[in-house]
PDB file of N, CA and C in Angstrom:
ATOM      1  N   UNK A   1       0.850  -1.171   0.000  1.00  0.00           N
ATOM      2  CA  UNK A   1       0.000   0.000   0.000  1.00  0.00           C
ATOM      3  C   UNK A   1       0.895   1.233   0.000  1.00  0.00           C
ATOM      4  N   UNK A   2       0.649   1.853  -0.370  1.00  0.00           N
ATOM      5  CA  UNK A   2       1.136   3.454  -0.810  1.00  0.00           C
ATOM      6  C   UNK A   2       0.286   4.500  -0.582  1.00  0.00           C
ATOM      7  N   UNK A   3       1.059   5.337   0.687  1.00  0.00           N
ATOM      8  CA  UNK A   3       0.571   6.462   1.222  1.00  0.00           C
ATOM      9  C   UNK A   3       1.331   7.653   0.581  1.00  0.00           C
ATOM     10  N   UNK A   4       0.626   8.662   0.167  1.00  0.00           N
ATOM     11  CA  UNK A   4       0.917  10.466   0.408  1.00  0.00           C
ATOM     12  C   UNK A   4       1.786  10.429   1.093  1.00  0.00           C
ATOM     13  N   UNK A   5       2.833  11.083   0.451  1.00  0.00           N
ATOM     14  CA  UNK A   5       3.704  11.685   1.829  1.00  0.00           C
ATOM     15  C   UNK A   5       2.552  12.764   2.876  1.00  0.00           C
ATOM     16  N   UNK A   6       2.003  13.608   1.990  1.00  0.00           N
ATOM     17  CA  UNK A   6       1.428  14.772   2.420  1.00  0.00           C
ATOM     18  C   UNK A   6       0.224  14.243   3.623  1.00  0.00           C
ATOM     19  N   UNK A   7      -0.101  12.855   3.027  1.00  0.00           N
ATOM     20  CA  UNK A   7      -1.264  12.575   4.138  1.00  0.00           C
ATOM     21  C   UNK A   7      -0.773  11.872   5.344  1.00  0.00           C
ATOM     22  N   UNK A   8       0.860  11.831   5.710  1.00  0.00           N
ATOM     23  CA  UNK A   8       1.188  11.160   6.391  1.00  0.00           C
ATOM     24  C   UNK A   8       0.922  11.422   7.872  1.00  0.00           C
ATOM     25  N   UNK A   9       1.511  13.260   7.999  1.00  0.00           N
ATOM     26  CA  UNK A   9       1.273  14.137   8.746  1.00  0.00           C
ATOM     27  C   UNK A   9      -0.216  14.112   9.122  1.00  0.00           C
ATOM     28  N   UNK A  10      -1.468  14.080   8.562  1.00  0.00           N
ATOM     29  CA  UNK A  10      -3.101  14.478   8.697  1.00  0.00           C
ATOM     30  C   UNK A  10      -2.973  12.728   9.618  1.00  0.00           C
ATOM     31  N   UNK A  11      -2.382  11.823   9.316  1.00  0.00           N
ATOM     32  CA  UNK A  11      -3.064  10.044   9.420  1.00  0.00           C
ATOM     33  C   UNK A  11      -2.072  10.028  10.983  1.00  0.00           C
ATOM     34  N   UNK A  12      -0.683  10.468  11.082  1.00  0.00           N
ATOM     35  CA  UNK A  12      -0.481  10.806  12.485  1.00  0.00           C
ATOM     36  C   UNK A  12      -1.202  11.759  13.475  1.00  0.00           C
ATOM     37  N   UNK A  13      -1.495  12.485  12.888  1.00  0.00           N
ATOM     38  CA  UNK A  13      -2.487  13.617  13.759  1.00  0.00           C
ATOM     39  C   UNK A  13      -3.484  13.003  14.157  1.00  0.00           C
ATOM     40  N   UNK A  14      -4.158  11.865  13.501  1.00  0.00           N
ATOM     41  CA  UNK A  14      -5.439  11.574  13.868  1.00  0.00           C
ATOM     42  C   UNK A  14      -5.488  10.623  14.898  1.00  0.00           C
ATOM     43  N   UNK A  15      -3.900   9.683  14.793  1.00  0.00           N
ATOM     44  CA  UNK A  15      -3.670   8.804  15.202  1.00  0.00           C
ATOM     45  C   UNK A  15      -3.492   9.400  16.988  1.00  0.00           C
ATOM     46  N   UNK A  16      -3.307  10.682  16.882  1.00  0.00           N
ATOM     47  CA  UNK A  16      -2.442  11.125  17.950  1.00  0.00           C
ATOM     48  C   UNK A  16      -3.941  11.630  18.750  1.00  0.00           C
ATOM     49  N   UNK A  17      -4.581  11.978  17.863  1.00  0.00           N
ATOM     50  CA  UNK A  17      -6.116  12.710  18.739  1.00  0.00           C
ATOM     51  C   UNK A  17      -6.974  11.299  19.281  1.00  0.00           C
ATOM     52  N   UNK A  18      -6.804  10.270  18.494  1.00  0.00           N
ATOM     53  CA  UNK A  18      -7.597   9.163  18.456  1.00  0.00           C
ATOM     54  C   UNK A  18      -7.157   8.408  20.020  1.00  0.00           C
ATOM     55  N   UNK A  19      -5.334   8.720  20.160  1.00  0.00           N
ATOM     56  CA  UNK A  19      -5.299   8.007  21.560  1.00  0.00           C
ATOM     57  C   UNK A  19      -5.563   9.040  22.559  1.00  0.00           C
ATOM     58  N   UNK A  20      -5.616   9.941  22.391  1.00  0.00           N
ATOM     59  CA  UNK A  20      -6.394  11.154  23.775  1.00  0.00           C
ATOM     60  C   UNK A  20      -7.411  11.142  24.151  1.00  0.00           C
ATOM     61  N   UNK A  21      -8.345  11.326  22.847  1.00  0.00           N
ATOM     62  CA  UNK A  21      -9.958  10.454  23.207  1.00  0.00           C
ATOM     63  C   UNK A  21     -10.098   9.547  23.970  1.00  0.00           C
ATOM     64  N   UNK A  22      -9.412   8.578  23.348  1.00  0.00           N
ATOM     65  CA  UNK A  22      -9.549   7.112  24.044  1.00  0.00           C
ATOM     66  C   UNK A  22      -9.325   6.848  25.466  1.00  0.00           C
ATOM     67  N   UNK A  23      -7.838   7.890  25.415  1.00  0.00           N
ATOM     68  CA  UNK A  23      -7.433   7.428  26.388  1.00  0.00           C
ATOM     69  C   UNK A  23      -8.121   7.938  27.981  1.00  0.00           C
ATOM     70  N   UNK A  24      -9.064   9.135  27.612  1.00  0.00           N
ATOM     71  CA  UNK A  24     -10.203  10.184  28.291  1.00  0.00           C
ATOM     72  C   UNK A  24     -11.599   9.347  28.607  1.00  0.00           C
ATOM     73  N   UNK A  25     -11.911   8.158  27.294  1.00  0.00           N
ATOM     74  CA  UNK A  25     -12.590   7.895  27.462  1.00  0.00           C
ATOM     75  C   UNK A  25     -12.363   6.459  28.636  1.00  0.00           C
ATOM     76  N   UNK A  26     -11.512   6.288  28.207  1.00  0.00           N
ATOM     77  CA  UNK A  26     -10.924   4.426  29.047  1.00  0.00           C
ATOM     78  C   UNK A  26     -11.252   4.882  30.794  1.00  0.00           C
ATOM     79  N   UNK A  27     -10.913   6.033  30.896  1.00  0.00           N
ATOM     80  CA  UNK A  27     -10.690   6.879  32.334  1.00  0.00           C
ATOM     81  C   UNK A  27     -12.089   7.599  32.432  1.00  0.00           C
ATOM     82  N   UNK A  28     -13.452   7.117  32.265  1.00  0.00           N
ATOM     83  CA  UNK A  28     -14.654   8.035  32.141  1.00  0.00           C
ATOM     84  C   UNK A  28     -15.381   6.884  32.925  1.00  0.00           C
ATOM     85  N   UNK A  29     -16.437   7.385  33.585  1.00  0.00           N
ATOM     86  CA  UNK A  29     -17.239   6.884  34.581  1.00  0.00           C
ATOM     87  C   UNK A  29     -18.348   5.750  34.154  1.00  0.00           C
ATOM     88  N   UNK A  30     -18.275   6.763  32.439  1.00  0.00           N
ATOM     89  CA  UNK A  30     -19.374   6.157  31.725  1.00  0.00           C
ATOM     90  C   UNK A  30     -19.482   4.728  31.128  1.00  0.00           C
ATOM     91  N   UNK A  31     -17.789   4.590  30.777  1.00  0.00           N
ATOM     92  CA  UNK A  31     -17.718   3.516  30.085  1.00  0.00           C
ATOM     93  C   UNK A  31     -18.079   2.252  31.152  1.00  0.00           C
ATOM     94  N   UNK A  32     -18.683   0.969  30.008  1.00  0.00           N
ATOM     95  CA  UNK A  32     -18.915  -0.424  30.978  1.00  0.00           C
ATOM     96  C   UNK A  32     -17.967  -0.893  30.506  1.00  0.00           C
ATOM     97  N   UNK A  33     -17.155  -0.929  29.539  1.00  0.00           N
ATOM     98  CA  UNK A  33     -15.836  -2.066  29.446  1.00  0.00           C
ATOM     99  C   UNK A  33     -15.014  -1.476  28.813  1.00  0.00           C
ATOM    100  N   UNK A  34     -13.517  -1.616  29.813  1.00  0.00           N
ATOM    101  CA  UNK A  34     -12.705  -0.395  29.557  1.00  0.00           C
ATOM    102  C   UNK A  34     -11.866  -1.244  28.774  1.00  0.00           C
ATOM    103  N   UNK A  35     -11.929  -3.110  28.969  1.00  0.00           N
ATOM    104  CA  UNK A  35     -10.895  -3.843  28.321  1.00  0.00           C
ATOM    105  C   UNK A  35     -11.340  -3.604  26.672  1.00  0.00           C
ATOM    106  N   UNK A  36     -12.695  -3.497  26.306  1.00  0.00           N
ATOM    107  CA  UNK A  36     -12.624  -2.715  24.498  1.00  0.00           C
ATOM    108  C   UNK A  36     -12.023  -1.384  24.085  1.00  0.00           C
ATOM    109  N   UNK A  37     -12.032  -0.973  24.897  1.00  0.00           N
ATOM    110  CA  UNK A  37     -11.124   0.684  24.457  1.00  0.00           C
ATOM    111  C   UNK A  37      -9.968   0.646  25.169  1.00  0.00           C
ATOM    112  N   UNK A  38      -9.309  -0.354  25.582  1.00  0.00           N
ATOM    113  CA  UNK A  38      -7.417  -0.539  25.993  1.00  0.00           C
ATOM    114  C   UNK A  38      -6.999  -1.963  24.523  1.00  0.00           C
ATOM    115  N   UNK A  39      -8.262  -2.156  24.869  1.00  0.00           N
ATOM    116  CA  UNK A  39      -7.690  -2.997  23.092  1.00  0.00           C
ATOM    117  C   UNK A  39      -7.803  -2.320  22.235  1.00  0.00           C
ATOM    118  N   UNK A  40      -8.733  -1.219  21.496  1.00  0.00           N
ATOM    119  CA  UNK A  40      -8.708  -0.235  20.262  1.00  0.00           C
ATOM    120  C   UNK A  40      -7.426   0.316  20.830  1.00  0.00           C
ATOM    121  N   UNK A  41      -7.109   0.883  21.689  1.00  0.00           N
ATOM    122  CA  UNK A  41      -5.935   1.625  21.803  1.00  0.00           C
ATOM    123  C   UNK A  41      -4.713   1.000  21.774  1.00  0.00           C
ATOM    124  N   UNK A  42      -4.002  -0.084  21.715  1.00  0.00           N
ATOM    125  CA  UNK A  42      -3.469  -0.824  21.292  1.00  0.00           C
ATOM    126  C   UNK A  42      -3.059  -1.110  20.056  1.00  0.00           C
ATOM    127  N   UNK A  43      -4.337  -1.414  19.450  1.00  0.00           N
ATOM    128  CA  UNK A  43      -4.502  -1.196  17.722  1.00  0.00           C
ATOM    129  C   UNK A  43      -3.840   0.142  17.146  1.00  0.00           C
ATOM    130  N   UNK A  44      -3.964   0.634  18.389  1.00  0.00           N
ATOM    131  CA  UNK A  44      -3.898   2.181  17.506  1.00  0.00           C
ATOM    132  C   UNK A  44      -2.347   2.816  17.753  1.00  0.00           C
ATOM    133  N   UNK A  45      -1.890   2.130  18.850  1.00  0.00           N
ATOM    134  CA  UNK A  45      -0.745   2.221  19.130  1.00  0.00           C
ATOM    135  C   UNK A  45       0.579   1.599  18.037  1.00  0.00           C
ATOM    136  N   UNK A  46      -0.396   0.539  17.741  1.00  0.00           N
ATOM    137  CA  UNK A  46       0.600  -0.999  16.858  1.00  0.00           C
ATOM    138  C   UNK A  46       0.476   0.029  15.576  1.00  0.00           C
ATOM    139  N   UNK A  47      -0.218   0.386  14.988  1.00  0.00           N
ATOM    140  CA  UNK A  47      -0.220   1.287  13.761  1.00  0.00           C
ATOM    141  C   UNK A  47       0.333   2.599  13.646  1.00  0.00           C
ATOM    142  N   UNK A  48       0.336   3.209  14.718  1.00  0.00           N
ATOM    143  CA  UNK A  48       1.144   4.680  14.778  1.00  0.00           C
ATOM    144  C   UNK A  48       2.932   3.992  14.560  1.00  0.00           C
ATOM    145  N   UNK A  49       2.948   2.758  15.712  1.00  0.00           N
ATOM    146  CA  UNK A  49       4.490   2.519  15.091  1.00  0.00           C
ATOM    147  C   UNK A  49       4.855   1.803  13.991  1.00  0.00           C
ATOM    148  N   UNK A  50       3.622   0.958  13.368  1.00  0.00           N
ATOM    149  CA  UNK A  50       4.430   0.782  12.730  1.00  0.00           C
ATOM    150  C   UNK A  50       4.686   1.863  10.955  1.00  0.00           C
ATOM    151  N   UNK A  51       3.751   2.695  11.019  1.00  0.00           N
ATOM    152  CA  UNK A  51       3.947   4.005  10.377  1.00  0.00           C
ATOM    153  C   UNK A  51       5.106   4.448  10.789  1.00  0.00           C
ATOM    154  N   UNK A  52       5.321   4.920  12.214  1.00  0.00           N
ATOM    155  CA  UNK A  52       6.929   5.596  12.577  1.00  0.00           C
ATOM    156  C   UNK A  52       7.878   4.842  12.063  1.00  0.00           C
ATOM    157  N   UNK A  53       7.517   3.122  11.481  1.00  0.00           N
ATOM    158  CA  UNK A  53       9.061   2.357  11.401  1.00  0.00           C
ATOM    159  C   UNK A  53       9.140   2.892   9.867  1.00  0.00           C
ATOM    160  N   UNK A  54       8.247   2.647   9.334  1.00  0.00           N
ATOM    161  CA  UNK A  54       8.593   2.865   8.162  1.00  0.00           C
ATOM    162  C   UNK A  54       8.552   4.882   7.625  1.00  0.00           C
ATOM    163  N   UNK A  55       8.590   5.658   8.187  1.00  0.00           N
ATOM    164  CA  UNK A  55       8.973   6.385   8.275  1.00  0.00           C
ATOM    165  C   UNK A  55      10.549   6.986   8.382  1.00  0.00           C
ATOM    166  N   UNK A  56      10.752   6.033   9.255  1.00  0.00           N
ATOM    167  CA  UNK A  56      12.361   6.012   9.803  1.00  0.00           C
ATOM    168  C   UNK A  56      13.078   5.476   8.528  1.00  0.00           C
ATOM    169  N   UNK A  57      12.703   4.991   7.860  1.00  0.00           N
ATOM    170  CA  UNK A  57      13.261   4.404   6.558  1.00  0.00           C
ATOM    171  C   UNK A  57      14.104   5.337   5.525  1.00  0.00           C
ATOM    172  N   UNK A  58      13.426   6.717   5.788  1.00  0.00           N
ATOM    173  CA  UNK A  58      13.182   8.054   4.801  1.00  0.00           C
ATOM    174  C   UNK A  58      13.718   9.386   5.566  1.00  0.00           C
ATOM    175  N   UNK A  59      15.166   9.252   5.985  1.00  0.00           N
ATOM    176  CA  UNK A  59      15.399  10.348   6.263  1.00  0.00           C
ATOM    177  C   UNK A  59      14.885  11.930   5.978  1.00  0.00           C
ATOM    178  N   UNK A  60      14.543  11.954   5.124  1.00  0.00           N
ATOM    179  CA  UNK A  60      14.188  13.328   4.679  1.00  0.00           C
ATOM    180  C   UNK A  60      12.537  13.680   4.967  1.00  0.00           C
ATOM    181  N   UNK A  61      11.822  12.203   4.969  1.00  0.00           N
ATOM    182  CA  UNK A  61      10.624  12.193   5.290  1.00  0.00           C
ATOM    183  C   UNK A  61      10.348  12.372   7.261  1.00  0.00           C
ATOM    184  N   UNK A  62      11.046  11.493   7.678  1.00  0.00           N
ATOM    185  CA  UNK A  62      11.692  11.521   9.200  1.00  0.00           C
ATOM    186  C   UNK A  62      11.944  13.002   9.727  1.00  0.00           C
ATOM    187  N   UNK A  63      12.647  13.978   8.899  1.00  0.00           N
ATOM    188  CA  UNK A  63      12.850  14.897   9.667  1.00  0.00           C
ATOM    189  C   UNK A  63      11.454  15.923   9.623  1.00  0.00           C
ATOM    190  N   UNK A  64      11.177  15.767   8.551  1.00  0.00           N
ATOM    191  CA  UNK A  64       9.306  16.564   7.830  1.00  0.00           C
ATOM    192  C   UNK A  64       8.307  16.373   9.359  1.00  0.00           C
ATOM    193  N   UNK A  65       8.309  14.482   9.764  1.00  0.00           N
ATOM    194  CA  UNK A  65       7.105  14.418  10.309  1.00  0.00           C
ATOM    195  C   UNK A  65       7.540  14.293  11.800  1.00  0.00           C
ATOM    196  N   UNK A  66       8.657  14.365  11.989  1.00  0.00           N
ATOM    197  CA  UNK A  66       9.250  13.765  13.352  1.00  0.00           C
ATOM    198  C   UNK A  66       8.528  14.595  14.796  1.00  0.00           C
ATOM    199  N   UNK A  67       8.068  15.898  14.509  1.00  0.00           N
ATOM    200  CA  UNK A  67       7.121  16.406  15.425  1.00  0.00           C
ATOM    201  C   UNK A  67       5.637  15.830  15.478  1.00  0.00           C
ATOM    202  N   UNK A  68       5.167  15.250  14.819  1.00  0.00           N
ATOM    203  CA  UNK A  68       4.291  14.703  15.006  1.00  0.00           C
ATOM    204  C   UNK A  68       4.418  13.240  15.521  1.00  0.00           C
ATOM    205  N   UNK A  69       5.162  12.232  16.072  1.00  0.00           N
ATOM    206  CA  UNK A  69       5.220  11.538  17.010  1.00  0.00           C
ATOM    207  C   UNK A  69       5.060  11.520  18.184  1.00  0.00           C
ATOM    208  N   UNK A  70       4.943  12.715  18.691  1.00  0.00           N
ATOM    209  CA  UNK A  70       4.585  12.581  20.225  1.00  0.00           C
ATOM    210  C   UNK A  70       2.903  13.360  20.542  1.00  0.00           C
ATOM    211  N   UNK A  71       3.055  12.478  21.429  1.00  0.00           N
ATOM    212  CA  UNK A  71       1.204  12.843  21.845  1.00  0.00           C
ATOM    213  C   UNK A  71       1.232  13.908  22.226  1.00  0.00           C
TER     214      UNK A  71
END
């Protein structure tokens, strides 16, 4: 599969809002089962890296998105 460079940045961002949510929601009064949203987040974890690995591949791409790795 073949990603945009350009959409790489928008698909980390989302990745990065997606574990804040989650991670707001895992910690909410409301939820009844926190073990389904520590497993989506997981998922979501396994995919942010393995985007970062192959990122790391691409120096020039690496230095572009490297602020967007951290939450």
């Amino acid at each position: 599969m073949q990603i945009k460079d350009d959409w790489l940045a928008t698909i980390l961002c989302a990745l990065n809002d997606s574990i804040k949510y989650n991670d707001t929601l895992r910690n909410s009064e409301t939820v009844s089962d926190v073990e389904d949203i520590e497993e989506w987040l997981m998922q979501i974890f396994e995919c942010k890296e393995y985007l970062q690995e192959e990122i790391v591949k691409n120096p020039e791409l690496l230095s572009k998105l490297e602020k967007h790795f951290k939450i």
